[in-house]
Structure formats: structure tokens, C-alpha cells
Protein backbone atom coordinates (compact mmCIF):
# COMPACT_ATOMS: atom_id res chain seq x y z
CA UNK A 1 117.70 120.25 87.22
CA UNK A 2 114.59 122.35 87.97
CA UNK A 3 112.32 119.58 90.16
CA UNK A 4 108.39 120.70 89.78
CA UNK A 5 105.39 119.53 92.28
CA UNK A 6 103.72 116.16 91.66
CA UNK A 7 101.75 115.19 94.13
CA UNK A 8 101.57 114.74 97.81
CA UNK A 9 103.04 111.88 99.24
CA UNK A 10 99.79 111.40 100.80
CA UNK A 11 97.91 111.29 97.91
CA UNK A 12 99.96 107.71 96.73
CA UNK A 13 98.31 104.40 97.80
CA UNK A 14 101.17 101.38 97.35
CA UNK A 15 102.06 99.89 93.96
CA UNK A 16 99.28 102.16 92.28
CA UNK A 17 100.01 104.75 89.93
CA UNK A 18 99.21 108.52 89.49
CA UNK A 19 99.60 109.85 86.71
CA UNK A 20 100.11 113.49 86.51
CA UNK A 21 101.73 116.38 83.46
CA UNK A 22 104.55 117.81 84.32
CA UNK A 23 105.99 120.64 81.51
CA UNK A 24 103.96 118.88 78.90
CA UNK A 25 105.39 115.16 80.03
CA UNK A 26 102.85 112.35 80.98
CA UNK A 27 104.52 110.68 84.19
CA UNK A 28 103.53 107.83 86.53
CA UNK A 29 104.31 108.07 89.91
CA UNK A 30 104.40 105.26 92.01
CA UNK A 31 105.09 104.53 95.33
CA UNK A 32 106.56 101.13 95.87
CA UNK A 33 108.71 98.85 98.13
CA UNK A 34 108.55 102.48 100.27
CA UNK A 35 110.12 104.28 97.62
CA UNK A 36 108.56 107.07 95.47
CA UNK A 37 109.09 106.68 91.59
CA UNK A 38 108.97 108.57 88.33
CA UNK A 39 108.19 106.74 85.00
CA UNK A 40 106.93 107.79 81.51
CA UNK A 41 103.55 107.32 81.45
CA UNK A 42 103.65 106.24 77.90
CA UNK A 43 104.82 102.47 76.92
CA UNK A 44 107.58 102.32 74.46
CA UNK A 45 105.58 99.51 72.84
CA UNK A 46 102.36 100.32 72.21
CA UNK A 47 101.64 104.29 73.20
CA UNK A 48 99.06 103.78 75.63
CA UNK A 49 99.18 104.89 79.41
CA UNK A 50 101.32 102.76 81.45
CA UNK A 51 99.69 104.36 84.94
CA UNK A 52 96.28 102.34 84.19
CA UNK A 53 98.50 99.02 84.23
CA UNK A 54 99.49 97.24 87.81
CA UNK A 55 102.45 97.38 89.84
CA UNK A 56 104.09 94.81 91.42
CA UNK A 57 107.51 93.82 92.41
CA UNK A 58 109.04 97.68 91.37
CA UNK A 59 107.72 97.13 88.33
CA UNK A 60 104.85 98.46 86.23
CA UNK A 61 102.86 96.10 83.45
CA UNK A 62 101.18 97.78 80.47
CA UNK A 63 97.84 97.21 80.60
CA UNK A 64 97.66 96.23 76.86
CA UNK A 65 100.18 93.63 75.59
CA UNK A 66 102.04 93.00 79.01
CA UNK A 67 105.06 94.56 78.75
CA UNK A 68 106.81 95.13 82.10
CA UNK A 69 109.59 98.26 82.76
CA UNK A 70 111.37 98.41 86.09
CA UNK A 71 110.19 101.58 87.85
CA UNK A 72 113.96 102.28 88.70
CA UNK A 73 115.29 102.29 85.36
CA UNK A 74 112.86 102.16 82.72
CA UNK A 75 113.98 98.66 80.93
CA UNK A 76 111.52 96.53 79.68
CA UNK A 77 111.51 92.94 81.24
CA UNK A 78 110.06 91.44 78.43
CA UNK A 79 108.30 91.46 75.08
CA UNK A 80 106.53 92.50 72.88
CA UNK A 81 108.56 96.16 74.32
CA UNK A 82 111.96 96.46 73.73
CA UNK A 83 113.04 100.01 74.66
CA UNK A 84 112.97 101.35 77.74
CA UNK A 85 111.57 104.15 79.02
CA UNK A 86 112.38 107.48 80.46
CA UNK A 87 112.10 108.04 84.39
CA UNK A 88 112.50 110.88 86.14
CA UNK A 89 114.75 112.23 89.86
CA UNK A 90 112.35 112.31 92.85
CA UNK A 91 112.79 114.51 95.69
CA UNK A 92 110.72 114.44 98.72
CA UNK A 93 110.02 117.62 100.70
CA UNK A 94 107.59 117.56 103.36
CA UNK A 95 104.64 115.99 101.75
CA UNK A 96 105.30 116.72 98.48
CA UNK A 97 106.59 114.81 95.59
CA UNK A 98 108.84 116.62 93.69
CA UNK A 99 110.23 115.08 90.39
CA UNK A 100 111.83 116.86 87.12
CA UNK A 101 111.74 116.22 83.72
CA UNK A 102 113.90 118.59 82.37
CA UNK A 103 117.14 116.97 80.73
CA UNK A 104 120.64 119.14 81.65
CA UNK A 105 122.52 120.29 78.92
């Protein structure tokens, strides 16, 4: 699993999302309930960017048609989405937030 730099630790205010491209992959990062999380940045639903949405409660709402998905594992918590989606392993080293996207084969 090959974990690339997304941000500094620093850089994250609570329960509101950075988004950042990693290897071509749009990815939230959020830092919430003190932990550090890794989320496609696009909804399952609708396409658009789930990092200009709010955060609350480890989750994160699309900003469009309401759609919440758990920051820890990417399921939806109710309609109009339906599938989750992806997140992403975060390491922490030093200040930096370190996630990868890369799938194992």
C-alpha cells in the first residue's frame, strides 16, 4: 500500500473538509471526533464534491440532495444515495497526513 502526502495535520480545522488529488483521486479529508479521515470526494449520488458539504457526527452531507456517508466506511445513511463510497488508510507521521489510494492486488 504505497501511502502519499495529504496535508498537514495542521492545516485541518474540525469537521471541515480538504479536499486534495492524490494519483488522479479527488479525496476529502476530514478531521473529526479527533480522528483524521479519507473519503471520496465525489458523491455516489449525484457527482458533485462531497468536501463543500458539512460534517457532523463522523459523517459528511452532500451539499446537493443531502445524502449523508459515514466518514469511516463510506455507506450512505440515507437517500436519495444508495452506494457507498470509497475511503482511503490514514497514517499520521509527524504533521503530516498520509493516506493511499492505491488498491493491493
Amino acid at each position: 500500500m504505497a501511502f502519499v502526502r495529504a496535508c498537514g495535520l495542521s492545516e485541518l480545522e474540525d469537521d471541515t473538509p480538504r479536499r486534495v488529488e492524490l494519483d488522479g483521486t479527488p479525496v476529502a479529508v476530514v478531521r473529526s471526533e479527533g480522528e483524521v479521515f479519507a473519503i471520496n470526494d465525489i458523491c455516489s449520488h449525484a457527482n458533485v464534491s462531497l468536501s463543500e458539504g458539512e460534517v457532523e457526527d463522523c459523517s459528511i452531507e452532500c451539499w446537493l440532495h443531502g445524502s449523508s456517508f459515514d466518514l469511516r466506511t463510506g455507506k450512505p445513511s440515507g437517500l436519495p444515495a444508495t452506494r457507498p463510497v470509497p475511503v482511503y488508510p490514514v497514517k499520521i507521521e509527524g504533521d503530516d497526513v498520509l493516506v493511499s489510494v492505491t488498491q493491493e492486488s
